[in-house]
Protein backbone atom coordinates (compact mmCIF):
# COMPACT_ATOMS: atom_id res chain seq x y z
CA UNK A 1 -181.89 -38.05 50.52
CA UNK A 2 -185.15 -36.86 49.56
CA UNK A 3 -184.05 -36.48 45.83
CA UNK A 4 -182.66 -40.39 46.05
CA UNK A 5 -186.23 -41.31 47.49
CA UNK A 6 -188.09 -39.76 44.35
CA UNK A 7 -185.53 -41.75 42.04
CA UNK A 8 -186.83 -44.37 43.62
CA UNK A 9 -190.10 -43.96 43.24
CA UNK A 10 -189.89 -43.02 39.79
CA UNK A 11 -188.14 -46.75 39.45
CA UNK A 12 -191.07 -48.48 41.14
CA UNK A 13 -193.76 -46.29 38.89
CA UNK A 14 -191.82 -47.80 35.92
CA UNK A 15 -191.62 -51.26 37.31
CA UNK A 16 -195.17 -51.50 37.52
CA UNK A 17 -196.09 -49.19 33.97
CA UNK A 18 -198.87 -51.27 32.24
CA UNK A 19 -198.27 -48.56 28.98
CA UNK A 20 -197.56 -50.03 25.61
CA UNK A 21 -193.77 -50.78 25.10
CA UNK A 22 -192.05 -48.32 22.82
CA UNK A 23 -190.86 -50.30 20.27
CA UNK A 24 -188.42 -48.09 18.56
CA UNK A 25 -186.51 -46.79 21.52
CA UNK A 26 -186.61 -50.55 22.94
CA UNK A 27 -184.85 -52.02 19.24
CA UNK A 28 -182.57 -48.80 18.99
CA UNK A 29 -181.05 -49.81 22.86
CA UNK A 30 -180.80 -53.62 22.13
CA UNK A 31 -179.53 -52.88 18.71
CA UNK A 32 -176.73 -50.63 20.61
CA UNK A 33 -176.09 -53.52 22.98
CA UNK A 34 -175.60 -55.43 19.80
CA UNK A 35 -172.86 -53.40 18.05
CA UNK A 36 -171.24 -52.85 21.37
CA UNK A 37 -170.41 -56.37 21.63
CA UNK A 38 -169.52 -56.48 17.93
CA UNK A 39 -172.77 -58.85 17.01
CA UNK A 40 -174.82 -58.23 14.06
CA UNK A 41 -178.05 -56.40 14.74
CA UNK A 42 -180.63 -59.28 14.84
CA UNK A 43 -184.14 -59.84 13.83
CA UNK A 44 -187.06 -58.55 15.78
CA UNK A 45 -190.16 -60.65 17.44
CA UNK A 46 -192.20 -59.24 19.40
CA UNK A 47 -194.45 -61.00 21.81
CA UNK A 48 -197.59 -60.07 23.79
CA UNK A 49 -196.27 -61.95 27.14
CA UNK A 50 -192.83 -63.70 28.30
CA UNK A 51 -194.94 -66.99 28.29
CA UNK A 52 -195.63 -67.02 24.55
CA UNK A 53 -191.37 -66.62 23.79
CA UNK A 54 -191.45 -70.24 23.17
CA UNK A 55 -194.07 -70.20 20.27
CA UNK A 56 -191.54 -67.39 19.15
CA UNK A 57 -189.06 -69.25 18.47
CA UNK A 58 -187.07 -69.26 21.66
CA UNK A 59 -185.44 -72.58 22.36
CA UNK A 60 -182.41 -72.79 22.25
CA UNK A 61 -180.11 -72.53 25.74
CA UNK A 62 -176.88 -71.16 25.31
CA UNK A 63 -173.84 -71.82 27.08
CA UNK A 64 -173.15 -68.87 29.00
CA UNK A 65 -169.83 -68.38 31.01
CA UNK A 66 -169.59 -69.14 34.69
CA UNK A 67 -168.36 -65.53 35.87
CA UNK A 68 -169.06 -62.49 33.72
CA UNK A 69 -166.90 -60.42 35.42
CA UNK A 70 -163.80 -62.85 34.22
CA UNK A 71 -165.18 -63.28 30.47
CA UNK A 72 -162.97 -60.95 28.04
CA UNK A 73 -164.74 -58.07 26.59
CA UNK A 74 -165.07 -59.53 23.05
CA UNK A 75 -165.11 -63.56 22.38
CA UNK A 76 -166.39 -65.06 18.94
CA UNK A 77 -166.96 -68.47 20.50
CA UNK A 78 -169.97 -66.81 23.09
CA UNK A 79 -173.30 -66.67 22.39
CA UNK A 80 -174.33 -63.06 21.96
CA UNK A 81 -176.67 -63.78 25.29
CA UNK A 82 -173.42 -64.69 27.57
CA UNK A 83 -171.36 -61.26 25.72
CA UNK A 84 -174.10 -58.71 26.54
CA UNK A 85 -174.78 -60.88 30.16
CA UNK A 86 -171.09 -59.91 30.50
CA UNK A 87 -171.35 -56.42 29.24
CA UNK A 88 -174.71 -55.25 32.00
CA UNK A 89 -172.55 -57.50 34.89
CA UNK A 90 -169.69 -54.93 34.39
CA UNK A 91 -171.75 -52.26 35.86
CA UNK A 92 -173.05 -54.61 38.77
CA UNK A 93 -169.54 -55.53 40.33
CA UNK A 94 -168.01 -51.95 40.38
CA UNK A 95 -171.00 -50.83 41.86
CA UNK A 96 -170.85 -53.68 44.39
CA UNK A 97 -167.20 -53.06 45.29
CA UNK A 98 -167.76 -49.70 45.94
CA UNK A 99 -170.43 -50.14 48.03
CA UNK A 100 -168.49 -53.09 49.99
CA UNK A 101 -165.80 -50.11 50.50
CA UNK A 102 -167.78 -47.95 51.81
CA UNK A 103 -169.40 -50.40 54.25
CA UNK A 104 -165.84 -51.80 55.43
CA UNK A 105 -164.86 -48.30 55.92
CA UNK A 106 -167.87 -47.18 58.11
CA UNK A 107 -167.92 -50.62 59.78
CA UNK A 108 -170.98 -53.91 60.24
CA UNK A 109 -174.37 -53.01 60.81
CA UNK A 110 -174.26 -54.37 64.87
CA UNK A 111 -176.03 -51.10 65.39
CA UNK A 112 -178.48 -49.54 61.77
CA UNK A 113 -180.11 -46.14 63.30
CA UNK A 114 -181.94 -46.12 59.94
CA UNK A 115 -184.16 -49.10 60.82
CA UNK A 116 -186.00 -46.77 63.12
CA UNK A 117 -185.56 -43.36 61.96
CA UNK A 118 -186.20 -41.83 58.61
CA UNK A 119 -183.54 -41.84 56.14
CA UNK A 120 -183.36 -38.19 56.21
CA UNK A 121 -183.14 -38.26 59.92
CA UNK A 122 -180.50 -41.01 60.02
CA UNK A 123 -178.23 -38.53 57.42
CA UNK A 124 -178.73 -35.64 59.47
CA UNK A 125 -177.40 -37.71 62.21
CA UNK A 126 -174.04 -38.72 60.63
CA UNK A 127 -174.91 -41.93 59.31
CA UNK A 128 -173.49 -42.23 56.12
CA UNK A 129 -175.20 -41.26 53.06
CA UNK A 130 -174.44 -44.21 50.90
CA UNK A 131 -175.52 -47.06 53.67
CA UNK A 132 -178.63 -45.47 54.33
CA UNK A 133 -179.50 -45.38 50.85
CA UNK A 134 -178.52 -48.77 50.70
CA UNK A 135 -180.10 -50.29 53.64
CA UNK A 136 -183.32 -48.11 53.63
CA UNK A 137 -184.36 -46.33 50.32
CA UNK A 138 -183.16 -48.98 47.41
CA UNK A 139 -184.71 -52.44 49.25
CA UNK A 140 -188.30 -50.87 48.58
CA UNK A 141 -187.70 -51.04 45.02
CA UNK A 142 -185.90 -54.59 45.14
CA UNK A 143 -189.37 -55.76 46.89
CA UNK A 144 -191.82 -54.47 44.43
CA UNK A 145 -190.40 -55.17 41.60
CA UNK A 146 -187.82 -58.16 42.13
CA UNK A 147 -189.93 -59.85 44.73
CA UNK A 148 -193.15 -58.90 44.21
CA UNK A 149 -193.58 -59.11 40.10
CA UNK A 150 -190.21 -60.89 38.64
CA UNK A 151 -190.24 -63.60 40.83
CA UNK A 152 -193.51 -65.02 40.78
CA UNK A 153 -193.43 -63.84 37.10
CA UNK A 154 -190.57 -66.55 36.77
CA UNK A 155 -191.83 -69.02 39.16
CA UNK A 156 -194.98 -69.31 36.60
CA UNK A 157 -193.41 -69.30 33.65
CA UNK A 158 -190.87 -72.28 35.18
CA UNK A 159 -193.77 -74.06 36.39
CA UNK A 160 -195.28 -73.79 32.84
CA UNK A 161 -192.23 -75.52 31.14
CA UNK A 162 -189.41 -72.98 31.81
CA UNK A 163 -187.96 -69.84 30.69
CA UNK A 164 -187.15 -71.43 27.21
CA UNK A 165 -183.95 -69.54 27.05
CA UNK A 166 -180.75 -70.17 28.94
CA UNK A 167 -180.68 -65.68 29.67
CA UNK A 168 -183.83 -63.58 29.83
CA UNK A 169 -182.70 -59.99 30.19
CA UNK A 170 -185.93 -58.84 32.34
CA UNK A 171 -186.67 -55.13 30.67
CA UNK A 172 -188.84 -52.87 32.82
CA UNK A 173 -188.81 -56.24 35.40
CA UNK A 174 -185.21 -55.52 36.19
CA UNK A 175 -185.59 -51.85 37.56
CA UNK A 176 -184.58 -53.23 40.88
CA UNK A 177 -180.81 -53.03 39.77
CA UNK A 178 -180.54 -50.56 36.71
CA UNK A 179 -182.98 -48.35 38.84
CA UNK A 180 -180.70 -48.90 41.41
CA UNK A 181 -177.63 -47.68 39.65
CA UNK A 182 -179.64 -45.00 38.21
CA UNK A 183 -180.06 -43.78 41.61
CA UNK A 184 -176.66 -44.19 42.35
CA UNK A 185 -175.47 -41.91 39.53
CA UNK A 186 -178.36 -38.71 39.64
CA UNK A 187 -178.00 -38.95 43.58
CA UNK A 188 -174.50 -38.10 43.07
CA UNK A 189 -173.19 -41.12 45.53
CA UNK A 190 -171.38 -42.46 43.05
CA UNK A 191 -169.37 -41.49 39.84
CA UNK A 192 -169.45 -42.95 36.82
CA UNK A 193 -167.16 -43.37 33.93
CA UNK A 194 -168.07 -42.28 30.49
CA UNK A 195 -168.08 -45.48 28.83
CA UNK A 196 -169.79 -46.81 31.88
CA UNK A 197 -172.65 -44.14 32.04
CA UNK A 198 -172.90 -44.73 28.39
CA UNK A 199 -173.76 -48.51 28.98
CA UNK A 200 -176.20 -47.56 31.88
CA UNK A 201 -178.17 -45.03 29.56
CA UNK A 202 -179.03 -47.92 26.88
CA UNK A 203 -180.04 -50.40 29.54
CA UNK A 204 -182.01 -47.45 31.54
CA UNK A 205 -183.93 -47.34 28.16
CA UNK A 206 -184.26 -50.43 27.52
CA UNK A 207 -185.95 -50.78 31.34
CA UNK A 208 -188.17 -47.80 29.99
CA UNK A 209 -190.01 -48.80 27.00
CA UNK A 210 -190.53 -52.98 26.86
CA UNK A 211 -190.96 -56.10 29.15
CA UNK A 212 -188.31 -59.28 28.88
CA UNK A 213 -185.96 -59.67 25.90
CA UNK A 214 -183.92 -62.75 24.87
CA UNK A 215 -181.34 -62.13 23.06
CA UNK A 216 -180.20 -64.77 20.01
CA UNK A 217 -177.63 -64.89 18.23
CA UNK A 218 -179.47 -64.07 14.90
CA UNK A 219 -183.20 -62.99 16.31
CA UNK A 220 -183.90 -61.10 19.55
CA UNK A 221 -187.45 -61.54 21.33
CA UNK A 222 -188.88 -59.36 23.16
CA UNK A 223 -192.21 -59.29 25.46
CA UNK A 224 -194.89 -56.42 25.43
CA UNK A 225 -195.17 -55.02 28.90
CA UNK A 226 -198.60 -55.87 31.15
CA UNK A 227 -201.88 -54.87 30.45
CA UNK A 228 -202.61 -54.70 34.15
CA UNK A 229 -200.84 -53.89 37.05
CA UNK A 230 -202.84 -53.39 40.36
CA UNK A 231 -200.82 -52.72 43.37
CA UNK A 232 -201.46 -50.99 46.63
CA UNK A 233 -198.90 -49.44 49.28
CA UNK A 234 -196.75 -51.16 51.16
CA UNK A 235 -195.25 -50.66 54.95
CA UNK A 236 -191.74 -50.03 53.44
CA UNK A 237 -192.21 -47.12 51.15
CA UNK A 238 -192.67 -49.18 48.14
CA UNK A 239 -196.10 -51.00 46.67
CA UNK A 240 -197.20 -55.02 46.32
CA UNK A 241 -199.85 -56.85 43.77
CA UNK A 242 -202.76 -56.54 45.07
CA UNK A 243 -206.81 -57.36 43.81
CA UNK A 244 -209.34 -58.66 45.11
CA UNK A 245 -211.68 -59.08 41.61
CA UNK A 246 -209.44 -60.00 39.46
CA UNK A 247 -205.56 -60.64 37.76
CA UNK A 248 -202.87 -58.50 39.97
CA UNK A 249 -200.93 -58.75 37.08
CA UNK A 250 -202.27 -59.40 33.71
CA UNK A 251 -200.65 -59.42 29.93
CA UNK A 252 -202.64 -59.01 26.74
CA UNK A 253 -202.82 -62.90 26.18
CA UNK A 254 -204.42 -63.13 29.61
CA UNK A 255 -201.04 -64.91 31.36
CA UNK A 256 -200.40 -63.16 34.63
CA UNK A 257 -200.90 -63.92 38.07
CA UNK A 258 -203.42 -63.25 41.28
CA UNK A 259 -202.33 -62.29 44.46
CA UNK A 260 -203.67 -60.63 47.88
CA UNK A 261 -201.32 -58.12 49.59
CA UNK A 262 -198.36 -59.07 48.00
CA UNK A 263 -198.70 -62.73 48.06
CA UNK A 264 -199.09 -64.82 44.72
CA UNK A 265 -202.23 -66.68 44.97
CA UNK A 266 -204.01 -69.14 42.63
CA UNK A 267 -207.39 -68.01 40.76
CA UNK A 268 -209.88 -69.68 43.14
CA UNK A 269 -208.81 -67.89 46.20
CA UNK A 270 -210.49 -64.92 44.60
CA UNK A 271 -213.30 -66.61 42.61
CA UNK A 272 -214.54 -69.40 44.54
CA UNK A 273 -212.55 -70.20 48.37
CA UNK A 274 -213.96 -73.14 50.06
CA UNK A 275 -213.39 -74.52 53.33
CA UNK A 276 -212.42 -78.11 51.08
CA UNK A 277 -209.63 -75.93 48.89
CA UNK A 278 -208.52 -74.49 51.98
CA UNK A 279 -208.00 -77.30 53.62
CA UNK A 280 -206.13 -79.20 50.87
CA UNK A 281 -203.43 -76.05 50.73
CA UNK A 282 -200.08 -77.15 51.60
CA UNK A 283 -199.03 -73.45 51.74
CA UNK A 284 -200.02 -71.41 55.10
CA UNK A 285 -200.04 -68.12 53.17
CA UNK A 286 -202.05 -68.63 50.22
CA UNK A 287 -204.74 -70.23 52.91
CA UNK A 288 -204.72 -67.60 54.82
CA UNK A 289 -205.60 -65.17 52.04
CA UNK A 290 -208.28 -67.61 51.34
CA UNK A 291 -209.40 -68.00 55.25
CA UNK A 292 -209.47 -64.24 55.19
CA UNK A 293 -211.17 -63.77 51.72
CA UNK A 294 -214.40 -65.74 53.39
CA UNK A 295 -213.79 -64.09 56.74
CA UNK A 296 -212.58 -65.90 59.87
CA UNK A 297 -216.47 -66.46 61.97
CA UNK A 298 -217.32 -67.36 58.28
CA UNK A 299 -214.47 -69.67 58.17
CA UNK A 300 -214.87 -71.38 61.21
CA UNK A 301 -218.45 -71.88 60.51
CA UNK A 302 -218.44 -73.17 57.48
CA UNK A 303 -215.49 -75.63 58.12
CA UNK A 304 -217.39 -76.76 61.23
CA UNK A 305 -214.45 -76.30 63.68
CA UNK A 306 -215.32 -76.85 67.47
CA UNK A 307 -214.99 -74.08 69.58
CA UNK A 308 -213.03 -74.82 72.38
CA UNK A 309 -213.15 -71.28 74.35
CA UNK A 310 -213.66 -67.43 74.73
CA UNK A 311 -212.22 -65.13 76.83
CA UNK A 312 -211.34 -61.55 76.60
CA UNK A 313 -208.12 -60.61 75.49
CA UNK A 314 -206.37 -58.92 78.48
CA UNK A 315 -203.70 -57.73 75.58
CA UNK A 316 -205.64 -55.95 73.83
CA UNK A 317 -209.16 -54.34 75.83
CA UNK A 318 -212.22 -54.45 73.83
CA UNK A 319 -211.27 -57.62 71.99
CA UNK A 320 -212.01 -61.41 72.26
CA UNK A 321 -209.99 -64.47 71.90
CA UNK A 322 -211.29 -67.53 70.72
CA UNK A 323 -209.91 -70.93 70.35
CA UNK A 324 -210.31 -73.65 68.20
CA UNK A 325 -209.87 -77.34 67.22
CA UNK A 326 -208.52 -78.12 64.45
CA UNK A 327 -209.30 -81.50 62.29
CA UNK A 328 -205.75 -83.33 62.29
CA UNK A 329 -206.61 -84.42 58.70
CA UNK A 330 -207.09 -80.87 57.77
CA UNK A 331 -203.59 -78.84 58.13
CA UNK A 332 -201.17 -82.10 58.29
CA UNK A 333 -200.53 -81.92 62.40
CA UNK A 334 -202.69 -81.77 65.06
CA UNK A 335 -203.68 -77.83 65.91
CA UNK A 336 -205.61 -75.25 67.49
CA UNK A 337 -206.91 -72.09 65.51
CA UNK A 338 -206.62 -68.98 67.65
CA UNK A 339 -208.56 -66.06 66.66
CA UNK A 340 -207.56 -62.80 68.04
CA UNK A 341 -207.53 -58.84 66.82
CA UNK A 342 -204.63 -57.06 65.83
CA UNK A 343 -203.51 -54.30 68.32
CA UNK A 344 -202.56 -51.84 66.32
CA UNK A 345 -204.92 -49.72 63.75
CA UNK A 346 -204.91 -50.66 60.22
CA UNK A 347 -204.41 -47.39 57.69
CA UNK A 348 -208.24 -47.57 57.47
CA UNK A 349 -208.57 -46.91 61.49
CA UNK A 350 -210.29 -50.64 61.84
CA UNK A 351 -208.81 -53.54 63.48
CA UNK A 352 -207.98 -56.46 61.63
CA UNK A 353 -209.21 -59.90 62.83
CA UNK A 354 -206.48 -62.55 62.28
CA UNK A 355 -206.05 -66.24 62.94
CA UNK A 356 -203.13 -68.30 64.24
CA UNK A 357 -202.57 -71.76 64.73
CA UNK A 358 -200.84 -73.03 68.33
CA UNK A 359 -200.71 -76.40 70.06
CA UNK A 360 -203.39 -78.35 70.49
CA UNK A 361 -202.52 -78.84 73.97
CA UNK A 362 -202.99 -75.02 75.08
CA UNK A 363 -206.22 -75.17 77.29
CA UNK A 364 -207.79 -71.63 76.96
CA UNK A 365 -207.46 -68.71 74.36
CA UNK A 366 -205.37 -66.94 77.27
CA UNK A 367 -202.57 -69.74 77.32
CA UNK A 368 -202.62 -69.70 73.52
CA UNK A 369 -201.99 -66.06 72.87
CA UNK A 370 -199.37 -66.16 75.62
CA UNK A 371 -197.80 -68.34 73.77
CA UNK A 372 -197.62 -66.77 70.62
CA UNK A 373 -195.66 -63.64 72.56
CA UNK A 374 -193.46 -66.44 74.50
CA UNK A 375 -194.87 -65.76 77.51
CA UNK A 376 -196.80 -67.39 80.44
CA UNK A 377 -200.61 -66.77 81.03
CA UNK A 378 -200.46 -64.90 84.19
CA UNK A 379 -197.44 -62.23 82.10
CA UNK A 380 -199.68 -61.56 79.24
CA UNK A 381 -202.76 -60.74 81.55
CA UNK A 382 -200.42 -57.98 82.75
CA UNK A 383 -199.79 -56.55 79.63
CA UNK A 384 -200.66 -53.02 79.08
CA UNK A 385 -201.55 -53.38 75.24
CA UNK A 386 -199.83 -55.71 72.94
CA UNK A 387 -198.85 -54.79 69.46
């Protein structure tokens, strides 16, 4: 288990690699993918960021089929984008059905031991091998690198005009399933064919040395990786975009995106947060990064909320609670703002102070933070220490 954690880790270090693509190994593996669906090896363009493909040359959408697992091996009327889609999907549904096997065999997941105990422990205890890595060692990588980077990658470029192709192979962005299968394989969980470890060695390369690739019929285009990648641990094992002065993720051209503990943000949450932006965020997370960027007294100052009361927190000794109105016209309902501090210790050994909005028609910070636990005033004063 331990060796199919460092696999994993050496995924997300790759995921997040801000090195120089390698350009030769990158064009010997797509020029392999090529020949092995019996295409012509194309024409190379590289670009400094997915978001400048277009100005490449990438525009046309092909027509790709609707299941790659039912598409013949070799077809003359696909675009080479649907036959290599076909090709890496291959590896994907074996992998799945074994998996699915495995899971039927050992039963549904009414009781997971490894949600509580460390995969190692879980092992030792019988669980099997195969779900645990499953369940608790490959979703870290799926969340830094699929969730964390890809998607809000994507959801950028979309919102800038779209991915101008109709099939972006995602290079080092797609580590969350060739890493996966990588892990698979050198764990020893599962065995591969030749031909089918032969496949996963070109696209492991390919994830290695450059960013996102389209792949033409005639000319193949393919992105530089970042410039920039600041992350910082996260509770699962794995590590989310994270900075405070600056791009989380940043390519040469200067496209990229901000974002505060994982969460995308836009620019002015770092550079300039105002109680006015704040309040004209639809989106509760990206205000709360801004709310906490300020700091929540600030907050509360600046934005001239009322205070409606403060009592100390009978959850949590040591602390105050403080409540709130909340401008109707501000966050789209009518509100209270409850400020409270967190329980438990941050890594750093402080608390952190947080905010939450409840009714408006809670009458003291007591009834409010009761009701965030689902509970009645006079149950949370008798709580020992809430989390």
């Amino acid at each position: 288990m331990r060796r199919a954690i460092r696999i994993r880790d050496e995924w997300i270090d790759e995921g997040l690699s801000a090195l120089p693509a390698d350009r030769p190994a990158a064009e010997a593996a797509i020029s392999e993918l090529y020949t092995r669906v019996r295409r012509p090896v194309p024409r190379f363009v590289w670009v400094p960021s997915p978001a400048a493909a277009t100005d490449a040359g990438v525009s046309a959408r092909p027509t790709l089929p609707p299941r790659f697992d039912a598409l013949p091996r070799h077809r003359d009327d696909w675009p080479t984008a649907g036959l290599i889609a076909a090709q890496y999907a291959r590896l994907g549904y074996r992998i799945g059905e074994v998996v699915s096997l495995r899971r039927r065999r050992y039963g549904t997941y009414l009781f997971d031991p490894w949600r509580t105990d460390a995969p190692e422990q879980a092992v030792r205890q019988g669980t099997d091998a195969m779900l645990v890595v499953s369940r608790a060692v490959i979703p870290a990588l799926t969340r830094t690198v699929r969730d964390s980077v890809l998607v809000p990658l994507r959801d950028l470029l979309n919102s800038e005009g779209g991915d101008p192709s109709g099939y972006s192979c995602f290079g080092q962005h797609g580590v969350h399933q060739v890493g996966a299968y990588d892990l698979w394989r050198r764990s020893g969980l599962l065995r591969f064919r030749p031909e089918e470890s032969e496949a996963l060695d070109v696209w492991t390369a390919l994830a290695r040395s450059c960013g996102w690739w389209w792949p033409g019929d005639e000319v193949c285009v393919v992105s530089e990786r970042p410039v920039e990648v600041r992350a910082e641990p996260a509770p699962d094992g794995g590590r989310r975009p994270h900075s405070l002065d600056g791009p989380a993720v940043r390519y040469a051209d200067g496209w990229g995106f901000h974002a505060v503990n994982g969460t995308r943000v836009p620019e002015w949450v770092i550079t300039d947060p105002t109680p006015e932006r704040i309040a004209a965020e639809p989106n509760i997370e990206v205000r709360r990064c801004a709310i906490e960027r300020i700091g929540w007294d600030a907050y509360t100052e600046a934005a001239g909320l009322r205070l409606v009361g403060a009592a100390p927190d009978p959850g949590n000794p040591g602390s105050e609670l403080r409540l709130f109105d909340l401008p109707s016209d501000t966050w789209g309902t009518p509100a209270r703002l409850l400020l409270a501090v967190n329980g438990s210790l941050e890594r750093d050994g402080t608390r952190r102070r947080y905010g939450l909005t409840v009714p408006v028609d809670l009458p003291d910070p007591v009834a409010a933070a009761a009701w965030t636990y689902g509970l009645g005033p006079d149950q949370y004063a008798r709580l020992q220490r809430r989390t």
